[in-house]
Protein backbone atom coordinates (compact mmCIF):
# COMPACT_ATOMS: atom_id res chain seq x y z
CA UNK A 1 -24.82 -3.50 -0.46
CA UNK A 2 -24.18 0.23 -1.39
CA UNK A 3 -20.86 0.37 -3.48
CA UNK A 4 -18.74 3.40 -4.24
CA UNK A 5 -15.95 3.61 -6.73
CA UNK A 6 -12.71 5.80 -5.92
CA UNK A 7 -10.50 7.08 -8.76
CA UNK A 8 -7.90 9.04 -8.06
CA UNK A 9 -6.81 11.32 -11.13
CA UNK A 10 -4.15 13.74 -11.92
CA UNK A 11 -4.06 14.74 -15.30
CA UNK A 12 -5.95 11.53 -16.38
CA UNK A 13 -8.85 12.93 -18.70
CA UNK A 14 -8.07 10.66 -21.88
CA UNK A 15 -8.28 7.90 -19.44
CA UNK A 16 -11.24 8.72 -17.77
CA UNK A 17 -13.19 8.88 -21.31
CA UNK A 18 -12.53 5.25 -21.65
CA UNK A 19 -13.06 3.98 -17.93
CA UNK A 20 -16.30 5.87 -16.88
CA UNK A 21 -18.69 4.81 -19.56
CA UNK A 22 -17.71 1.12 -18.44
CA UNK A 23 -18.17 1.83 -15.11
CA UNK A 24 -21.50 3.18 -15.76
CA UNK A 25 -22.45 0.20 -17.47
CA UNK A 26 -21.42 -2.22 -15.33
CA UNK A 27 -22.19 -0.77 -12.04
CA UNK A 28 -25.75 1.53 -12.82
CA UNK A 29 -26.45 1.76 -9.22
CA UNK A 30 -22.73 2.41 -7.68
CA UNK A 31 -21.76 5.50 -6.52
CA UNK A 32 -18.53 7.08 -8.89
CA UNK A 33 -15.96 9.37 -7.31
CA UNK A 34 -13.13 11.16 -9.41
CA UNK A 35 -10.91 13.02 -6.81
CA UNK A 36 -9.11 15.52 -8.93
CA UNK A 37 -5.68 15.36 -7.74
CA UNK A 38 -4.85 19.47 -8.80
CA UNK A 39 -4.76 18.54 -12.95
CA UNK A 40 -4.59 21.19 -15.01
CA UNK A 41 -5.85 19.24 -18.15
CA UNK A 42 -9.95 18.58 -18.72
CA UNK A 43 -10.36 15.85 -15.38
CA UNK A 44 -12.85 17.29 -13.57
CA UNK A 45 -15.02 18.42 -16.76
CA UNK A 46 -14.94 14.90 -18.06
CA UNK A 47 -15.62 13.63 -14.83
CA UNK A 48 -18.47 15.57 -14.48
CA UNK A 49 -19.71 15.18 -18.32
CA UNK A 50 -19.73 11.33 -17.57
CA UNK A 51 -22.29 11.46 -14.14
CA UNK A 52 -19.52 10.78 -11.58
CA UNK A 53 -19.34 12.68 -8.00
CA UNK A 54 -16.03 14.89 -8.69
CA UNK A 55 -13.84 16.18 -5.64
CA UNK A 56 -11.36 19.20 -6.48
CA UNK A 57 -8.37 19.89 -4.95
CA UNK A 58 -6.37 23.47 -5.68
CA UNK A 59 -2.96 21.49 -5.57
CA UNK A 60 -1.88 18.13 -6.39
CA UNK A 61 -1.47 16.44 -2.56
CA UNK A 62 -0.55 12.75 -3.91
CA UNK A 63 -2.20 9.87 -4.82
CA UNK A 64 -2.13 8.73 -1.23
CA UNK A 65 -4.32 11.49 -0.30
CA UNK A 66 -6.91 11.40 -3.23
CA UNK A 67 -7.83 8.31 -2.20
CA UNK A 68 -8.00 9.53 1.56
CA UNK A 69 -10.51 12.28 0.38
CA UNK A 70 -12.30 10.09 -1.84
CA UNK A 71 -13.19 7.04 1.63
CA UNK A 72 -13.83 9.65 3.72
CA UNK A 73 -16.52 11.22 0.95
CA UNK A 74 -17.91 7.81 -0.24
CA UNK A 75 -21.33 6.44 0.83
CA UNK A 76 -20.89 2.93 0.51
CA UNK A 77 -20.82 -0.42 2.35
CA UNK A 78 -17.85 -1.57 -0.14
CA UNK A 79 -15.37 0.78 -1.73
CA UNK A 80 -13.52 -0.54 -5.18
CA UNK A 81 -10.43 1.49 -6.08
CA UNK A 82 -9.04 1.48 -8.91
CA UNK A 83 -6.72 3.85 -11.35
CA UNK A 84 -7.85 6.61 -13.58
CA UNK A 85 -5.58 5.90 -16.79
CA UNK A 86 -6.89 3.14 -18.12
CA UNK A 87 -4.93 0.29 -16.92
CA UNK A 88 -7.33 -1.56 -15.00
CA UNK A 89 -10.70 -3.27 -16.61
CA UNK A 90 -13.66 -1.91 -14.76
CA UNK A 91 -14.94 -5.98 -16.38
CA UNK A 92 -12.79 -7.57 -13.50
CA UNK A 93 -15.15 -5.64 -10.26
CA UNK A 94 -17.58 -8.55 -10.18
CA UNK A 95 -14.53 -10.81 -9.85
CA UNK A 96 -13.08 -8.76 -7.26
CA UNK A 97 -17.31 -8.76 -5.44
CA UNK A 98 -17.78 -12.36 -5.63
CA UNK A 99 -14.62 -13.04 -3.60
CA UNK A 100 -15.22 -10.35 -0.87
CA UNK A 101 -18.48 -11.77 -0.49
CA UNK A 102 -16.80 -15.15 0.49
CA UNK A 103 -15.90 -13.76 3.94
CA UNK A 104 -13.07 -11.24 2.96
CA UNK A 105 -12.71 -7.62 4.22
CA UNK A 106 -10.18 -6.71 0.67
CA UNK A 107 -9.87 -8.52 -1.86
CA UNK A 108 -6.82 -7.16 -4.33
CA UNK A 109 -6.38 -7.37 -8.29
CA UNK A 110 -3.13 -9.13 -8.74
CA UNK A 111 -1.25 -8.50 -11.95
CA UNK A 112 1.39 -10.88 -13.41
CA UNK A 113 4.56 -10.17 -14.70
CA UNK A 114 2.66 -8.47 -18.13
CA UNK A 115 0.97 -5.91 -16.00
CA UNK A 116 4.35 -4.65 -14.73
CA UNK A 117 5.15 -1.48 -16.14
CA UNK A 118 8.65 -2.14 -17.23
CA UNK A 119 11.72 -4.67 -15.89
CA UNK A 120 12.84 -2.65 -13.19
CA UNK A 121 9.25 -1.52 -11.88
CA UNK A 122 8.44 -5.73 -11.89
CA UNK A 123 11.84 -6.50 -10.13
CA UNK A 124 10.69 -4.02 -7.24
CA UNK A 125 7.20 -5.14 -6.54
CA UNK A 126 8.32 -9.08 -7.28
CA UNK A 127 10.66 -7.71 -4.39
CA UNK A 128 7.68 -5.91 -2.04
CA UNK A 129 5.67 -9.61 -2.62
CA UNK A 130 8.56 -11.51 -1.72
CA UNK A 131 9.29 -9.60 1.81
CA UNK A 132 5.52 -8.95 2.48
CA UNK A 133 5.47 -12.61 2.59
CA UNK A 134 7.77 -13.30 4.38
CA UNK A 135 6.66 -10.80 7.41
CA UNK A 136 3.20 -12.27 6.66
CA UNK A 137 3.56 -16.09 6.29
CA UNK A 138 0.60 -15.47 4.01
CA UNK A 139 1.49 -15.62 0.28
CA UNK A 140 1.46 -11.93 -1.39
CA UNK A 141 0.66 -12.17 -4.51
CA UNK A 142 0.73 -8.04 -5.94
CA UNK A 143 1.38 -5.70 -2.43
CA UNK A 144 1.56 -2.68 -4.50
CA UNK A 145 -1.76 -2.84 -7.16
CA UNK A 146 -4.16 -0.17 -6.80
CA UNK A 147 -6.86 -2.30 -8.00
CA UNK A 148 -8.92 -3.43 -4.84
CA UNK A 149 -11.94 -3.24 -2.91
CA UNK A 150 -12.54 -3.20 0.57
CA UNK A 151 -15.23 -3.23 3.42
CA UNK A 152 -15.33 0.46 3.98
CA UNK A 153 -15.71 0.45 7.80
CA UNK A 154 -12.32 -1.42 7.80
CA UNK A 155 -10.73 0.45 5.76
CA UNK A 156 -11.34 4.11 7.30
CA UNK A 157 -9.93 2.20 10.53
CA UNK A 158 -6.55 2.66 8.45
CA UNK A 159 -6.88 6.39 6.76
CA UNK A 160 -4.78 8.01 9.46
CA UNK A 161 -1.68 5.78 8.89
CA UNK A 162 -2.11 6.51 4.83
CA UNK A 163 0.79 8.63 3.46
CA UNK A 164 -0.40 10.94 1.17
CA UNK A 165 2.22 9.77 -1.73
CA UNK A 166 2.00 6.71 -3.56
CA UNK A 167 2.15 4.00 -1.16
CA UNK A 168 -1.00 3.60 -0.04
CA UNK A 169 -1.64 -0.25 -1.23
CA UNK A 170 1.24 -1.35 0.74
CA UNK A 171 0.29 0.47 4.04
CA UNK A 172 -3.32 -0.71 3.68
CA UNK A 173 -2.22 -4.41 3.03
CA UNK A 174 -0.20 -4.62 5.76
CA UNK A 175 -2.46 -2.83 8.17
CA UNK A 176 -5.15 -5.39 7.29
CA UNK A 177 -2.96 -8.58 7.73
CA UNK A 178 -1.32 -6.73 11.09
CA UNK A 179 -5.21 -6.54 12.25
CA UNK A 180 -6.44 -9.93 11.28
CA UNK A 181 -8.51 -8.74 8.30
CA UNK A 182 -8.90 -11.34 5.70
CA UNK A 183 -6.79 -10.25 2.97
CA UNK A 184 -7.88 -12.23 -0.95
CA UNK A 185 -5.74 -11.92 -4.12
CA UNK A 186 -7.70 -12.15 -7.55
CA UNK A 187 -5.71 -12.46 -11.19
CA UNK A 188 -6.75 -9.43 -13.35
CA UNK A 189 -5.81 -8.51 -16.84
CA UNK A 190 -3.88 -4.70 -17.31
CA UNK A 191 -3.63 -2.64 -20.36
CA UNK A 192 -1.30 -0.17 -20.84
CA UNK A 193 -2.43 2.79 -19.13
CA UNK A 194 -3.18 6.09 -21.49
CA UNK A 195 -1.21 9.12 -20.70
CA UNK A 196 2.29 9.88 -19.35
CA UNK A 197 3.34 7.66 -16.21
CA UNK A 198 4.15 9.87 -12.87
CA UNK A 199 6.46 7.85 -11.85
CA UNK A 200 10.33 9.18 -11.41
CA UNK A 201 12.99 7.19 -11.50
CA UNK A 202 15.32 8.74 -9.03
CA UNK A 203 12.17 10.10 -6.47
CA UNK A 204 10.50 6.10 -6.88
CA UNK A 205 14.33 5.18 -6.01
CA UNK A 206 14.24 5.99 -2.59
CA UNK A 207 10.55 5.52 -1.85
CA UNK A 208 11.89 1.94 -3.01
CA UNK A 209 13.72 1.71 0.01
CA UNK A 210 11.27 3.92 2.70
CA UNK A 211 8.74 0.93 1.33
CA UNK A 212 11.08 -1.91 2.30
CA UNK A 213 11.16 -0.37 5.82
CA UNK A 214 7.83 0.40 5.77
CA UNK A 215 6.31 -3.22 4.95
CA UNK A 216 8.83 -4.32 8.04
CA UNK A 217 7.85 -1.63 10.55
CA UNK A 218 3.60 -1.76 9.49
CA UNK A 219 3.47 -5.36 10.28
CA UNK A 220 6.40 -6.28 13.05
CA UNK A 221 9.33 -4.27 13.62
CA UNK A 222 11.26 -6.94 15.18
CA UNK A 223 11.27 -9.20 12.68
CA UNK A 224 13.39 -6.60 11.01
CA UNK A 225 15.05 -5.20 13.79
CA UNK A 226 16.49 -8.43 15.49
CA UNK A 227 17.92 -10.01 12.33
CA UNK A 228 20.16 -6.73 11.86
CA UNK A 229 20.88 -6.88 15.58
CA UNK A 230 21.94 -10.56 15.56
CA UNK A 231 24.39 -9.27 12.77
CA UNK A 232 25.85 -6.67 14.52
CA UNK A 233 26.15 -9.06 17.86
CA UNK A 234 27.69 -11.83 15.63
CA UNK A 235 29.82 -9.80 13.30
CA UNK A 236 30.95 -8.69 16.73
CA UNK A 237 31.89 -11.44 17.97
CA UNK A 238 33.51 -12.92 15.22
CA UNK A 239 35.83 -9.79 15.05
CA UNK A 240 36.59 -10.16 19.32
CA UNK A 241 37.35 -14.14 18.58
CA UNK A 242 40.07 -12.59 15.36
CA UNK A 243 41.44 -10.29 17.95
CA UNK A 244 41.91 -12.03 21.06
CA UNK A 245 43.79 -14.99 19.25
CA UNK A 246 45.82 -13.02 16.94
CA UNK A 247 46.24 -9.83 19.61
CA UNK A 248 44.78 -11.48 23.00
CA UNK A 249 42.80 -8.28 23.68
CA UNK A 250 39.22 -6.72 23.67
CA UNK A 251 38.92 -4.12 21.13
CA UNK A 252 36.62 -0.37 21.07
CA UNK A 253 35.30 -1.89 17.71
CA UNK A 254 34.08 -5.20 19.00
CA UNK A 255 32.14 -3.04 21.81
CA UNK A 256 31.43 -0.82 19.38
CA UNK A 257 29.44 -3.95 17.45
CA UNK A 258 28.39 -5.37 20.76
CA UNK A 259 26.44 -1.97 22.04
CA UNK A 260 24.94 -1.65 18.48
CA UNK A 261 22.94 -5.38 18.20
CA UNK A 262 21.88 -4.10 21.77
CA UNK A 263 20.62 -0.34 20.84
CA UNK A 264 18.97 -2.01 17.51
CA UNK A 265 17.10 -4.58 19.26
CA UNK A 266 16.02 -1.98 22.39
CA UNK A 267 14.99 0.05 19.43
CA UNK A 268 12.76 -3.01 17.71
CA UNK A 269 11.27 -3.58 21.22
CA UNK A 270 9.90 0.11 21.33
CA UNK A 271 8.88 -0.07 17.63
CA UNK A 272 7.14 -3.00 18.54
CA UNK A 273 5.09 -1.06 21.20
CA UNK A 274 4.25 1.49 19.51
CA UNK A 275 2.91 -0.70 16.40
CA UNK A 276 1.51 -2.43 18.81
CA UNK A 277 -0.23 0.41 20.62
CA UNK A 278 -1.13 2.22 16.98
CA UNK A 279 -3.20 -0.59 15.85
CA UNK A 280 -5.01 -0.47 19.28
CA UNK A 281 -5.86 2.94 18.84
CA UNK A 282 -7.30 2.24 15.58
CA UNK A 283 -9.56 -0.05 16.83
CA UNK A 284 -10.63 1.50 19.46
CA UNK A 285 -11.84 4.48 17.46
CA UNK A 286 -13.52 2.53 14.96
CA UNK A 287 -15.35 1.07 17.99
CA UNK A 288 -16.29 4.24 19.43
CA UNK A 289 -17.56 5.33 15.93
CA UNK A 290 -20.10 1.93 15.48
């Protein structure tokens, strides 16, 4: 089993002087891949100083995209991800290997509340967990750690739905539970990662919410779309009931409601279809390419 390691890295060249000598003596025979994400510090020399493959990009195109480059370079049966700064133990891998090898096509670092960088940032993903499990019925236990590794023939199934920002663990995750993919959590220890964070709080604000939708719309759009409907239809409802007692008429805002439960759910029924139809496709050209 050929194994390839994927770091993404912007900027991350005191990190990578700590996490690539591990690597290299943990894994002597794995293939190491630093995608330089457009830094303008020392990344790629350190990278290449330290023995590992290094792909360049002119620009920084996201995280989400680094680690697209990076599967579609790798030569390996399993692919380990994992971050550039420091934050994750190259130690925990065999962890991470033993479990795939139970049967599991990714097998995810989980961190607990320690590993959170900050309140807010552990809030949020105790958040993602919470409705990831909920659209799963499989317990979540850390939907957004970058710490993972995969079968690599399942995962290139998934690199065309992969945004090219920074939510590529939750798109993956829920593209391998949509697909039937056995999905494993392990405990892992994180330090605090070396460097200055890229995270913003305003930008990470609203990919906050596009995530929310997101987890809902990867897996099953209905079971988003029909509670919001059922809202509408009963909020509706509720108000035509207030109006015909107190004013014994049928009111443009209780249609109003009415026609919008119906629009949302038509529009969850499409959604649906297309997830449905998406995930079809994926599999179909992963068949075509075995």
């Amino acid at each position: 089993m050929k194994i390839s390691v994927i770091l993404p890295a912007k900027n991350e060249a005191e990190g990578l002087r700590r996490t690539l000598p591990a690597l290299r003596a943990l894994l002597l025979e794995a293939e190491v891949i630093v995608v330089d994400d457009g830094s303008t510090d020392d990344t790629a020399a350190v990278a290449a100083e330290h023995g590992a493959r290094t792909l360049s990009a002119p620009y920084s195109m996201g995280n989400g995209a680094a680690i697209k480059r990076g599967a579609r370079a790798a030569r390996g049966d399993v692919l380990v991800f994992m971050d550039a700064d420091g934050q994750h133990d190259p130690a925990s891998i065999p962890k991470l290997l033993a479990k795939l090898e139970e049967g599991y096509d990714m097998v995810v670092g989980a961190r607990d509340w320690s590993g959170q960088a900050g309140v807010s940032r552990g809030m949020a993903n105790a958040f993602y967990n919470w409705l990831a499990s909920r659209m799963t019925a499989f317990d979540v236990k850390d939907l957004t750690s970058g710490f993972r590794v995969v079968r690599a023939h399942r995962f290139c199934e998934f690199l065309h739905l992969l945004p090219n920002g920074f939510s590529y663990p939750t798109t993956s995750t829920m593209a391998f539970f949509r697909s039937a993919y056995p999905v494993a959590y392990v405990p892992i220890p994180v330090a605090r990662r070396i460097g200055k964070s890229h995270i913003r709080p305003i930008r990470d604000g609203i990919r906050f919410l596009l995530i929310i939708f997101k987890i809902a719309t990867l897996y099953s759009p209905l079971k988003l779309f029909v509670p919001v409907a059922m809202m509408f239809f009963f909020t509706g409802l509720g108000y035509y009931a207030f109006t015909y007692f107190t004013m014994h008429r049928f009111t443009n805002m209780s249609l109003l409601l009415f026609s919008a439960s119906v629009i949302i759910f038509l529009i969850g029924l499409i959604s649906e279809q297309i997830t449905s139809l998406t995930y079809l496709a994926s599999q179909g050209d992963d068949r075509r390419d075995a």
